[in-house]
N, C-alpha and C. Protein backbone atom coordinates (compact mmCIF):
# COMPACT_ATOMS: atom_id res chain seq x y z
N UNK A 1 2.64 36.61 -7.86
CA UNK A 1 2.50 36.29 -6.45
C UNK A 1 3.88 36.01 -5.86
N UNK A 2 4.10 36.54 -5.02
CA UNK A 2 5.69 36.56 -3.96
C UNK A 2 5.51 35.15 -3.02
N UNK A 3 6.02 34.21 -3.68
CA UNK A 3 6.01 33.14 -2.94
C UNK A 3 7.09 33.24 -1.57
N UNK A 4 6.72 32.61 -0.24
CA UNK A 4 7.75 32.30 0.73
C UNK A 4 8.95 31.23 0.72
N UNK A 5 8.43 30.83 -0.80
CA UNK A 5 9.82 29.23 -0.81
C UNK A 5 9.89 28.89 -2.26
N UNK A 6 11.17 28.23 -2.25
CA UNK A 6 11.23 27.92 -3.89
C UNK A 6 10.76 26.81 -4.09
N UNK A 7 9.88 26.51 -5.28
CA UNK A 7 9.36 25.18 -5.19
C UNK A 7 9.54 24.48 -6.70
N UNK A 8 9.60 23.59 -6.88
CA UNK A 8 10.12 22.69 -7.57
C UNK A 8 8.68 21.65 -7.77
N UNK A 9 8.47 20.95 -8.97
CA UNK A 9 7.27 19.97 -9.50
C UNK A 9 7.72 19.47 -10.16
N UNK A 10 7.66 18.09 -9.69
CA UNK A 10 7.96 16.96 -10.77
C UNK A 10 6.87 16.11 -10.90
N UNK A 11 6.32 15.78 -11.81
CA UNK A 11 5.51 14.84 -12.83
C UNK A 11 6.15 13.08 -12.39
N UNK A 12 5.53 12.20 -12.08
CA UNK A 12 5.97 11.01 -12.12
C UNK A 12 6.47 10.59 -13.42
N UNK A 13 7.22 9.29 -13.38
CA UNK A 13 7.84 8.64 -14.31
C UNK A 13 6.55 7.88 -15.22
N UNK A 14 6.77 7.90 -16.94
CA UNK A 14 6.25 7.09 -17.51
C UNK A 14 5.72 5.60 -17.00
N UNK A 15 4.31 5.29 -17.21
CA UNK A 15 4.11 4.15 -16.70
C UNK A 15 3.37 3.49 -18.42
N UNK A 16 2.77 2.48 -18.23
CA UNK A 16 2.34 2.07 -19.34
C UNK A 16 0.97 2.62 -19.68
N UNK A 17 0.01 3.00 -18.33
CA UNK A 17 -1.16 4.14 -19.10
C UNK A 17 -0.38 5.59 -20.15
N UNK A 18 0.96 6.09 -19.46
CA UNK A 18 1.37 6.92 -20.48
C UNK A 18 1.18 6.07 -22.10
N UNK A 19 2.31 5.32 -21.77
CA UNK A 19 2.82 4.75 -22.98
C UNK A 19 1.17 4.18 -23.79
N UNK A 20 0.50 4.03 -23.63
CA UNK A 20 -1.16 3.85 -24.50
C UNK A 20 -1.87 4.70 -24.52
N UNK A 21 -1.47 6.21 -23.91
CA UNK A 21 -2.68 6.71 -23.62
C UNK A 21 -3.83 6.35 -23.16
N UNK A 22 -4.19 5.85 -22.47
CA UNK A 22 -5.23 5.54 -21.41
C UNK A 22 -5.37 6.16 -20.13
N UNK A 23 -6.63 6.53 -20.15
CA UNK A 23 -7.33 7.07 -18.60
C UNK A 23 -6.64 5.89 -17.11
N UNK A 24 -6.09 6.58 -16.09
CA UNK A 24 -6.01 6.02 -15.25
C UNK A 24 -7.25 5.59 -14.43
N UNK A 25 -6.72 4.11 -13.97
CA UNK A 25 -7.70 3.75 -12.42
C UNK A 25 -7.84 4.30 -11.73
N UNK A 26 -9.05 4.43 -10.74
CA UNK A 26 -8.76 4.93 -9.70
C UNK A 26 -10.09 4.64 -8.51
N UNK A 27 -9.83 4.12 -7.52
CA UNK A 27 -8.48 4.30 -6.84
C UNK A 27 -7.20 2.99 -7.41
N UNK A 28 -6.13 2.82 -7.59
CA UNK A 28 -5.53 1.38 -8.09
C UNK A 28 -5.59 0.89 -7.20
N UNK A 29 -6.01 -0.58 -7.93
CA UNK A 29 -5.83 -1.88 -7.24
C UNK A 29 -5.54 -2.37 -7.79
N UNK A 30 -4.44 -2.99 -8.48
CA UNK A 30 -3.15 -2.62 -7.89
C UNK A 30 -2.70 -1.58 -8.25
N UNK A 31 -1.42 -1.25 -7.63
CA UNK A 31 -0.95 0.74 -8.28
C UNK A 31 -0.38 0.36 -9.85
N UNK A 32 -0.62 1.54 -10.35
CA UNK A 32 0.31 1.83 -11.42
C UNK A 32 1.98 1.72 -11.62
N UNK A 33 2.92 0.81 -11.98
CA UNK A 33 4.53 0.68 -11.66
C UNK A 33 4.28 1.55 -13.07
N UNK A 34 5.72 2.74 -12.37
CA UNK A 34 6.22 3.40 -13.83
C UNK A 34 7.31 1.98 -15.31
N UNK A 35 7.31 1.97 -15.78
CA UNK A 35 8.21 1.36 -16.66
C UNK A 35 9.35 1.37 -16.74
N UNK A 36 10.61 1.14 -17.66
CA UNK A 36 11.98 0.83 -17.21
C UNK A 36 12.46 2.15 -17.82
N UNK A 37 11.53 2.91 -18.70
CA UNK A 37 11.68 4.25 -19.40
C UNK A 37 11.51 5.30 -18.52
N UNK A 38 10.60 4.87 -17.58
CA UNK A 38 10.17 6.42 -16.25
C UNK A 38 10.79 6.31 -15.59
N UNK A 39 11.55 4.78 -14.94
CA UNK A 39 12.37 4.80 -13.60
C UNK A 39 13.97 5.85 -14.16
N UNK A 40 14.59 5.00 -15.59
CA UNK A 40 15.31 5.73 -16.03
C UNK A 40 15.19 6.89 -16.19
N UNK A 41 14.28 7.61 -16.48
CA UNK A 41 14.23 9.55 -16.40
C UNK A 41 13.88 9.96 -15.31
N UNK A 42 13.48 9.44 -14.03
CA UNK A 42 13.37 10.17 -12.72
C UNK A 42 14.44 9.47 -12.00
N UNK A 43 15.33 8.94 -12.25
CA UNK A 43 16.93 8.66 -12.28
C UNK A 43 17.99 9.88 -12.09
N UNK A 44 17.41 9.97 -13.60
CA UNK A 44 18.35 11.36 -14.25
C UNK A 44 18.12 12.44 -13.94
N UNK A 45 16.47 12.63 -13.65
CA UNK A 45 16.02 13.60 -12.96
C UNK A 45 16.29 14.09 -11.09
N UNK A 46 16.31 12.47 -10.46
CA UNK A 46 17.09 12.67 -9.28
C UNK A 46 18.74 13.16 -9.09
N UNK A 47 19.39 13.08 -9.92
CA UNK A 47 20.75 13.14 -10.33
C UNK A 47 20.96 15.11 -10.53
N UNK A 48 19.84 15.72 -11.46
CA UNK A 48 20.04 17.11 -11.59
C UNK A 48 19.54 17.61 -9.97
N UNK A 49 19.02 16.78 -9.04
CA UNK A 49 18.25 17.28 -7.75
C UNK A 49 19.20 17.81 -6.76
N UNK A 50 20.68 16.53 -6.76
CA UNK A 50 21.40 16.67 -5.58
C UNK A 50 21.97 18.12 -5.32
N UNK A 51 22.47 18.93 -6.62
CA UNK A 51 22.52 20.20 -6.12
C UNK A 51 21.68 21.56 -5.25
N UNK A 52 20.18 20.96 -5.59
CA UNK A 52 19.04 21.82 -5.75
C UNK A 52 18.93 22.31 -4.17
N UNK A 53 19.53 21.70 -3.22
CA UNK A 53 19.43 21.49 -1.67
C UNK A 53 18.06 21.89 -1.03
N UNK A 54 17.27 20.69 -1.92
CA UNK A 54 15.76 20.51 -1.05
C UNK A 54 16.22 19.99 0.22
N UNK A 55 15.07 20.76 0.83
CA UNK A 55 14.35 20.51 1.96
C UNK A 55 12.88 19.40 2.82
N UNK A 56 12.88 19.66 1.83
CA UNK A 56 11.15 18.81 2.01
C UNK A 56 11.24 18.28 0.62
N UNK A 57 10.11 17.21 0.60
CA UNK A 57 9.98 16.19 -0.66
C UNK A 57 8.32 16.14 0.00
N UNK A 58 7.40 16.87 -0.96
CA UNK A 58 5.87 16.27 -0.84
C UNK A 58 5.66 15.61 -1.75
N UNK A 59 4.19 14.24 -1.37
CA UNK A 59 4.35 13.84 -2.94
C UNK A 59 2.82 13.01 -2.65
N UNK A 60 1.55 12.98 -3.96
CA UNK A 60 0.82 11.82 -3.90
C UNK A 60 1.21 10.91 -3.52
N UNK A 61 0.58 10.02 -2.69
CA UNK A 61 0.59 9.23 -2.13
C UNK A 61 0.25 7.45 -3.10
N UNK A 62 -0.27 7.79 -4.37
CA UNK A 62 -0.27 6.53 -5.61
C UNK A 62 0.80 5.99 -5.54
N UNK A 63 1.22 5.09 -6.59
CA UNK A 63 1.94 3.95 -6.46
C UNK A 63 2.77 4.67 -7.13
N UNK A 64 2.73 5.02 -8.45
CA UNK A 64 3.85 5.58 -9.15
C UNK A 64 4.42 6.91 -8.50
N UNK A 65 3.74 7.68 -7.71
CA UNK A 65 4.67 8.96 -7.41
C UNK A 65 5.54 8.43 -5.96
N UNK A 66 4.79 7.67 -5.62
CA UNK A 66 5.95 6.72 -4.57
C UNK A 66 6.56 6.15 -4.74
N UNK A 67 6.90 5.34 -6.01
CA UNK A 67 8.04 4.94 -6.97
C UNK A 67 9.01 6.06 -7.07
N UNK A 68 8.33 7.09 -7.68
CA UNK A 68 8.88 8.63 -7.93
C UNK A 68 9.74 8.78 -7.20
N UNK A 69 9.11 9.27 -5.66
CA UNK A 69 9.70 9.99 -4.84
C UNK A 69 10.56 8.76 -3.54
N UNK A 70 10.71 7.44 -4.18
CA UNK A 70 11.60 6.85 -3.61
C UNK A 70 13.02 6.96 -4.28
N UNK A 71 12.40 6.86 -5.11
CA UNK A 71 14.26 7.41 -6.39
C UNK A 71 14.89 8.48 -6.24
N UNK A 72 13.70 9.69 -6.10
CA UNK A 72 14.24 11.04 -5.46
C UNK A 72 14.90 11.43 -4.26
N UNK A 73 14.16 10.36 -3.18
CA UNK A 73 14.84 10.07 -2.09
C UNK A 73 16.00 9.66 -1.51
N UNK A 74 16.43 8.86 -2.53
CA UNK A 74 17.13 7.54 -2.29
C UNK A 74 18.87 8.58 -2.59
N UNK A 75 18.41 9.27 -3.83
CA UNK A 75 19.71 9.98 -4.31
C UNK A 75 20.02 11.62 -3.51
N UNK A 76 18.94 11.80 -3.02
CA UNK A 76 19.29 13.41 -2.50
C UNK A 76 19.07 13.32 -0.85
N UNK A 77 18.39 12.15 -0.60
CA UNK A 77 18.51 11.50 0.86
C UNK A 77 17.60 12.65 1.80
N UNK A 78 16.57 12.87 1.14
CA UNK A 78 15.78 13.80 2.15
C UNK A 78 14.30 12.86 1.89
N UNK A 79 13.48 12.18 3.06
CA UNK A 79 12.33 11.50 2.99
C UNK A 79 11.18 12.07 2.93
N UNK A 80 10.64 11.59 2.04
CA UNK A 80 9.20 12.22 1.25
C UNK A 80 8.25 11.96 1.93
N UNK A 81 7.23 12.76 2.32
CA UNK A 81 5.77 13.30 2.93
C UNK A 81 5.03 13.13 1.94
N UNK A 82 3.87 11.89 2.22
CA UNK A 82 2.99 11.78 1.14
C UNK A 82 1.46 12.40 1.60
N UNK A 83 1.08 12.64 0.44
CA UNK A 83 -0.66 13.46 0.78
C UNK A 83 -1.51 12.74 -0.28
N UNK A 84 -2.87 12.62 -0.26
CA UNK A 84 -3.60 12.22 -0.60
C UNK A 84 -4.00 13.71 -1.33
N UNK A 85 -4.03 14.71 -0.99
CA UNK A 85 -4.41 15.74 -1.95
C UNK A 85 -3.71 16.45 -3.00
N UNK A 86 -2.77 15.18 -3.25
CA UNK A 86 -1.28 15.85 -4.36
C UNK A 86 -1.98 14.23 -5.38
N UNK A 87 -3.38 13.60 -5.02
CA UNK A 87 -3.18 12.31 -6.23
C UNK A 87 -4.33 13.08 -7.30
N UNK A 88 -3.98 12.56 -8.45
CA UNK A 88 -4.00 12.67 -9.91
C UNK A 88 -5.71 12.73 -9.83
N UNK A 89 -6.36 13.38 -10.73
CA UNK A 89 -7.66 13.38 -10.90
C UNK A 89 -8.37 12.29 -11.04
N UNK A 90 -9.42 12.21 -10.44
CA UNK A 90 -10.19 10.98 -10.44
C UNK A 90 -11.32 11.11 -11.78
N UNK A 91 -10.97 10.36 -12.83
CA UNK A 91 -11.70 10.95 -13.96
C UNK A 91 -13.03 9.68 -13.91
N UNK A 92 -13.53 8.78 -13.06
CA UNK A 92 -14.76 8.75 -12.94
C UNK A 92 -15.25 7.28 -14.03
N UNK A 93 -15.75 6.94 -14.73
CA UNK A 93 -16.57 6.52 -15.70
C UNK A 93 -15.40 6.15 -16.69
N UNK A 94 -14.43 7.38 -16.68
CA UNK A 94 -13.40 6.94 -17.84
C UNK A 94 -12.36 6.04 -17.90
N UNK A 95 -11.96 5.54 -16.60
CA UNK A 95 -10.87 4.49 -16.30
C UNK A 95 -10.56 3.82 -17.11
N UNK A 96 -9.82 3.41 -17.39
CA UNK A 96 -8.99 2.33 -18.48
C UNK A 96 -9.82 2.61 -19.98
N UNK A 97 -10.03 3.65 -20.42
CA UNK A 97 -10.18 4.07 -21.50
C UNK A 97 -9.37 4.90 -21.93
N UNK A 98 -9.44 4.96 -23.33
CA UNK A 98 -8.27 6.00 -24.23
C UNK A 98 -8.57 7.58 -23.51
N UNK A 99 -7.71 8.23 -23.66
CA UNK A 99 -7.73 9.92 -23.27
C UNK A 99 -8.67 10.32 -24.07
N UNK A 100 -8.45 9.64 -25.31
CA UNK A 100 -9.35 10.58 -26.44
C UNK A 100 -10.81 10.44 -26.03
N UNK A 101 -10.95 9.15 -25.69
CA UNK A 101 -13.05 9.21 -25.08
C UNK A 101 -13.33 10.29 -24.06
N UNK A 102 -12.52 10.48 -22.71
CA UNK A 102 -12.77 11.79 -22.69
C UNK A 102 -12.58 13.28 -23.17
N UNK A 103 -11.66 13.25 -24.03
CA UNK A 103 -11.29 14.29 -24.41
C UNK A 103 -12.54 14.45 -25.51
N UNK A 104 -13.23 13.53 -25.71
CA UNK A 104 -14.29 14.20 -27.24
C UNK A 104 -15.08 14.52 -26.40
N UNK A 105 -15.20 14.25 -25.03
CA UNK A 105 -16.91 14.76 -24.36
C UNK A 105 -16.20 16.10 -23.47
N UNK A 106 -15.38 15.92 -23.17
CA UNK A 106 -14.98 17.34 -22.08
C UNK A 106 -13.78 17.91 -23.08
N UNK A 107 -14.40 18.78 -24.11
CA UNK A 107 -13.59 18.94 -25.25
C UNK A 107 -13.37 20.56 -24.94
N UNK A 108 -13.48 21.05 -24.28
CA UNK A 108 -12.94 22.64 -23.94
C UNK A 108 -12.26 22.54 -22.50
N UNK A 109 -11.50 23.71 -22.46
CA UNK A 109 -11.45 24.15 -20.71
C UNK A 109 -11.97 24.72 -19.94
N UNK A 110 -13.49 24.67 -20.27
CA UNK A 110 -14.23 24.82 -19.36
C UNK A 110 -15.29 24.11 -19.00
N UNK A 111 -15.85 23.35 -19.84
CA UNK A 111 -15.74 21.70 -19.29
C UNK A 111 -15.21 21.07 -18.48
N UNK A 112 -13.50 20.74 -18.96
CA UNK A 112 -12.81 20.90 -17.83
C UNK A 112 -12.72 20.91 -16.89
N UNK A 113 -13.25 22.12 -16.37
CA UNK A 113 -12.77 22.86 -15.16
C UNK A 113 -14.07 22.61 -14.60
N UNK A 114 -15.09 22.48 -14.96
CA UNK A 114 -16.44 23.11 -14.35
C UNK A 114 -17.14 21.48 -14.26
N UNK A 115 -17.60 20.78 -15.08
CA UNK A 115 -18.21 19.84 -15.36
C UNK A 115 -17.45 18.49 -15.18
N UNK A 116 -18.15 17.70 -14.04
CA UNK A 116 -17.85 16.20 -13.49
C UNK A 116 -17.87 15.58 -14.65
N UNK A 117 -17.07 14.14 -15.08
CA UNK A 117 -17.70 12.53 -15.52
C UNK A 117 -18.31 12.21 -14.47
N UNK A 118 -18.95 10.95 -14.86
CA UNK A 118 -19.74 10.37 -13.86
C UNK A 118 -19.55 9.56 -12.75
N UNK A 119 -19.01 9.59 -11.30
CA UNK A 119 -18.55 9.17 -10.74
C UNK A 119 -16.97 9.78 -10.48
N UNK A 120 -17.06 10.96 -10.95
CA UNK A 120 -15.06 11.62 -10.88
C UNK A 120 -14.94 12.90 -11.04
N UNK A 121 -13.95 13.43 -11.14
CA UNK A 121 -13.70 15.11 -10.46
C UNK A 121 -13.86 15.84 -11.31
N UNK A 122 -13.77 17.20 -11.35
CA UNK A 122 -13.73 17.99 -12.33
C UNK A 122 -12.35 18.54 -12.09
N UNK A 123 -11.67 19.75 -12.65
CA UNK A 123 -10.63 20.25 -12.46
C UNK A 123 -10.60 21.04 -11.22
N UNK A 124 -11.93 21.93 -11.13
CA UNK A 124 -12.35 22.43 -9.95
C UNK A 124 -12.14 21.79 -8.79
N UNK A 125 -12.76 20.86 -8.39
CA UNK A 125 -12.40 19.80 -7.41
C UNK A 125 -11.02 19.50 -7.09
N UNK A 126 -10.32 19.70 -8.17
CA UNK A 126 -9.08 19.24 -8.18
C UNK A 126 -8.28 20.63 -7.41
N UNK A 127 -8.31 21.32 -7.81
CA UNK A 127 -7.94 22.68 -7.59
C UNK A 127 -7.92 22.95 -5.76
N UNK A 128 -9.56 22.46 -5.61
CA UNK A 128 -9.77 22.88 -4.13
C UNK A 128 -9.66 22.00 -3.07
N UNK A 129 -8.59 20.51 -3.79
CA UNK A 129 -7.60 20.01 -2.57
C UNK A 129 -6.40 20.12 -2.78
N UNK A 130 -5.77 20.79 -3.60
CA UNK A 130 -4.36 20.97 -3.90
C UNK A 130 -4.24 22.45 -3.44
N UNK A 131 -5.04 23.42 -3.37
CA UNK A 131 -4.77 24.57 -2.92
C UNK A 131 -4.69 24.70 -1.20
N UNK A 132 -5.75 24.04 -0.60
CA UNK A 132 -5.33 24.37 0.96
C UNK A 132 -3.98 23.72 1.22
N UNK A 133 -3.38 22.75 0.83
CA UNK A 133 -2.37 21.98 0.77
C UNK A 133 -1.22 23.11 0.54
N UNK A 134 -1.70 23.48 -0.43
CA UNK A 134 -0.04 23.85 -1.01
C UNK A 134 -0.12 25.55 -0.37
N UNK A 135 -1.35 26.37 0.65
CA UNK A 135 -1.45 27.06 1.69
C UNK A 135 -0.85 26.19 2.63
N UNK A 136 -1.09 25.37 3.10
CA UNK A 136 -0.55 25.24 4.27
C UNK A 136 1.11 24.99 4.22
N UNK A 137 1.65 24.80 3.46
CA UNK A 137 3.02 24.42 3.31
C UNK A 137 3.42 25.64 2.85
N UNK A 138 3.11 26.45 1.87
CA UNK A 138 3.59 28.18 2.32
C UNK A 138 3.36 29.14 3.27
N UNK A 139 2.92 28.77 3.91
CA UNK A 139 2.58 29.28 5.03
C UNK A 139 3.29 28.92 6.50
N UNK A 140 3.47 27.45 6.19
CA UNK A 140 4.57 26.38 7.20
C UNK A 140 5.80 27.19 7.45
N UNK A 141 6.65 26.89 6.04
CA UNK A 141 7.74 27.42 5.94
C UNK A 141 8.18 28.69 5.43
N UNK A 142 9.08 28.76 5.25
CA UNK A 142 10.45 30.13 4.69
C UNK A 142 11.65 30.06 4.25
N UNK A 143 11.75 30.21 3.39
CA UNK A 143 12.71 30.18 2.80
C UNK A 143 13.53 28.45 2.42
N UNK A 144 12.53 27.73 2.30
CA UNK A 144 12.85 26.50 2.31
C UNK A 144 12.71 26.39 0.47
N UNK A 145 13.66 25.17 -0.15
CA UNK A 145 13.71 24.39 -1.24
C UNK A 145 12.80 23.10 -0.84
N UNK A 146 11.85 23.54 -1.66
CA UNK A 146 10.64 22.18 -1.50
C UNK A 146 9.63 21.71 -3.41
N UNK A 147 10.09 20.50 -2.81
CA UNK A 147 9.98 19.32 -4.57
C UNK A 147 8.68 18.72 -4.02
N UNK A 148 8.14 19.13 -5.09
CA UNK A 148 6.48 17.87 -4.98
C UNK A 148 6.05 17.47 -5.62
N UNK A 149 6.08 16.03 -5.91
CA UNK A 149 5.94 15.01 -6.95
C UNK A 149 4.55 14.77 -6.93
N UNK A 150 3.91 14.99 -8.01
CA UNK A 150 2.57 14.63 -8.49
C UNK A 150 2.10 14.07 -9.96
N UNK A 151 1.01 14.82 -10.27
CA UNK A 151 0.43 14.09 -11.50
C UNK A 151 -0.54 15.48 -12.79
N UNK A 152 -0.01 15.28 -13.61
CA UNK A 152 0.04 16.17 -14.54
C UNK A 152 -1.56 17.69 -13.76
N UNK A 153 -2.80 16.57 -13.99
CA UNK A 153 -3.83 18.06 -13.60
C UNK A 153 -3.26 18.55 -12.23
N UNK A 154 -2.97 18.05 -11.18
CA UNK A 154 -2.52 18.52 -9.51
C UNK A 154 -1.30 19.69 -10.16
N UNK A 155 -0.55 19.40 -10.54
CA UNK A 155 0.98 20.11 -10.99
C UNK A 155 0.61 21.43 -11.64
N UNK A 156 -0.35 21.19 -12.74
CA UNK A 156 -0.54 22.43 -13.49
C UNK A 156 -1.58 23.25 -13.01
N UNK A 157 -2.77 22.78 -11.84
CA UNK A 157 -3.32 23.91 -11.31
C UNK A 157 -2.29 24.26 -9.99
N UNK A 158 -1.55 23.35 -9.72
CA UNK A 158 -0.63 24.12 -8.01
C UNK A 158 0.23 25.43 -9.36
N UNK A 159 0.99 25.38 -10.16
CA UNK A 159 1.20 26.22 -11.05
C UNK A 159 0.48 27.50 -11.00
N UNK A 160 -0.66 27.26 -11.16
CA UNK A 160 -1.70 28.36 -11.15
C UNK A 160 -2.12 28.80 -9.85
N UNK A 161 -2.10 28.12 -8.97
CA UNK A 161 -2.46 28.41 -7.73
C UNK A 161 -1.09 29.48 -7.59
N UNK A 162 -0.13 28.99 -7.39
CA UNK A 162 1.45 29.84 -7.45
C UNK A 162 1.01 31.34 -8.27
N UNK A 163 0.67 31.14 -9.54
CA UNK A 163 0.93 32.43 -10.30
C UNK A 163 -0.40 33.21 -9.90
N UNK A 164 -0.96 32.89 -8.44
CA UNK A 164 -2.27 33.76 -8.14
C UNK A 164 -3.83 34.27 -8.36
N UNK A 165 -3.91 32.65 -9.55
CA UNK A 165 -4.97 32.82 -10.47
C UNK A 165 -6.16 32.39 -9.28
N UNK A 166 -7.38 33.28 -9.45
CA UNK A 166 -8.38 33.38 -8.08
C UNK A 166 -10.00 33.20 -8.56
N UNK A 167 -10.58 33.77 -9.70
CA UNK A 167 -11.91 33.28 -10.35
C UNK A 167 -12.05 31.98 -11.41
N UNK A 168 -13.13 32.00 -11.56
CA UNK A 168 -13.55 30.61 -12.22
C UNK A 168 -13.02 30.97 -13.85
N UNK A 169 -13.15 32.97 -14.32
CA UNK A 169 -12.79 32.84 -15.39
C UNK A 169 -11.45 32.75 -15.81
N UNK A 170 -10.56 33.38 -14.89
CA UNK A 170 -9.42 33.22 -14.82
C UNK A 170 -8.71 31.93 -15.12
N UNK A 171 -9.38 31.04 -14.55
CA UNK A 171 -8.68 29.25 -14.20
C UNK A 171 -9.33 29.49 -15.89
N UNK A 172 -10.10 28.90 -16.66
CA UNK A 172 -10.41 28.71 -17.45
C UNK A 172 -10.18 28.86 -18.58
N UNK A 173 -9.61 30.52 -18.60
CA UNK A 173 -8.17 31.09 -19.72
C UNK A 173 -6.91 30.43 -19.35
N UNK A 174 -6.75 30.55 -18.27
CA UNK A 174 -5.66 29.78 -17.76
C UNK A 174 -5.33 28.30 -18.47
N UNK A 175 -6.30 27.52 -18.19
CA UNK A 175 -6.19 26.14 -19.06
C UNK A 175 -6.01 25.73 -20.03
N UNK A 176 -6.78 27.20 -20.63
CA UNK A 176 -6.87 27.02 -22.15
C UNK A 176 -5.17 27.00 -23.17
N UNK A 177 -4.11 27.64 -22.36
CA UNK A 177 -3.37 27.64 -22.67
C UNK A 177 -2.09 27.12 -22.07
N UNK A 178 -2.30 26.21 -20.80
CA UNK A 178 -1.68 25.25 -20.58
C UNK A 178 -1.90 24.15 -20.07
N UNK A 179 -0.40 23.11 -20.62
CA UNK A 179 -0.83 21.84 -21.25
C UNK A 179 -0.41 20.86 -20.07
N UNK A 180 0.60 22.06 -19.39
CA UNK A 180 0.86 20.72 -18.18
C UNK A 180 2.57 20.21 -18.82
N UNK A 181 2.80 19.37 -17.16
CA UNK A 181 3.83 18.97 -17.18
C UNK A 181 4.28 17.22 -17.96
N UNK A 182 4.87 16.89 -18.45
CA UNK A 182 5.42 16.10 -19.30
C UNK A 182 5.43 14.88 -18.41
N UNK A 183 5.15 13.64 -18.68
CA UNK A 183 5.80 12.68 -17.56
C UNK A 183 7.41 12.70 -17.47
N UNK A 184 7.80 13.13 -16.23
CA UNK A 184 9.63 13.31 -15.65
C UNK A 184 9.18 14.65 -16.08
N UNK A 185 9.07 15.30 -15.46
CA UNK A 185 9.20 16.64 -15.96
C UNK A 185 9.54 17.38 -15.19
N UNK A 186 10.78 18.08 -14.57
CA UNK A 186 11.01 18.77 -13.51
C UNK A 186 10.94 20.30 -13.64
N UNK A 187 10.56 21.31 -13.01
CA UNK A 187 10.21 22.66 -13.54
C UNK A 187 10.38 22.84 -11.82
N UNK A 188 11.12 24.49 -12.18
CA UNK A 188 11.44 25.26 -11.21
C UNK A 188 10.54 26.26 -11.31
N UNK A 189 9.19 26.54 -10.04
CA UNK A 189 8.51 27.98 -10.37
C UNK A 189 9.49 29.50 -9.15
């Protein structure tokens, strides 16, 4: 797919649900603070940015990608646009539980993709507020350098949304073979 702009995804900084593996809250009350390990790598990560000559800074609107994208800000001095359709999957029932409890019940990618927890999103869902979003901002601009700080499932289907992937079976091979972005993880598509 011939994108109109270069775009850039960064993953928030380590917080301590990383560091335990645990299912995030949601919605937080209170937010998630990244740790003294995430602020330090989206530091370093703001530091490789200043050359990049973004334009725009989108970003979830959670606690940690606004941590994120204040550090990002702060060093490349362009102010971040937050959205509610760039926040992290709402996994439902699973909150403050290990990854692994959901991962033994939604144990494929198509599960995944297709099938709710109880009270929270599926990937699908996820997909079909990050895609009009990330339409309307290619569509906005041209030829613009634009960074958008999110959260690992948002990042790796806008990825897919980018590389043009359009049926249910498609997304689903798709998943199967990727894992997503790293916490600090900056990637140029």
């Amino acid at each position: 797919m011939k994108l109109n702009n270069n775009y850039f995804t960064l993953r928030h900084g380590e917080t301590i649900y990383n560091k335990k593996d645990l299912m995030y809250p949601y919605p937080e009350r209170p937010g998630v603070a990244m740790i003294d390990k995430g602020e330090k790598t989206i530091e370093k990560v703001a530091q490789n940015l200043i050359n990049k000559k973004i334009d725009f800074i989108f970003s979830s609107d959670l606690f940690r990608t606004r941590q994120t994208a204040k550090i990002v800000s702060e060093t490349i001095g362009v102010k971040p646009k937050f959205d509610e359709r760039l926040r992290d999957t709402h996994y439902g029932i699973y909150f403050n539980r290990p990854n692994s409890d959901y991962n033994g019940v939604f144990n494929t990618a198509k599960k995944k993709f297709l099938e709710r927890p109880g009270d929270g999103e599926n990937q699908k869902d996820v997909k079909d507020r990050v895609e009009p979003f990330f339409r309307e901002i290619e569509n906005k601009y041209k030829n613009k350098n634009i960074l958008i700080i999110s959260h690992g499932d948002p990042i790796k289907l806008l990825w897919g949304i980018m590389a043009g992937i359009k049926s249910d079976k498609e997304w689903i091979e798709y998943l199967k073979g990727e894992s997503g972005p790293k916490v600090g993880e900056l990637r140029k598509i």
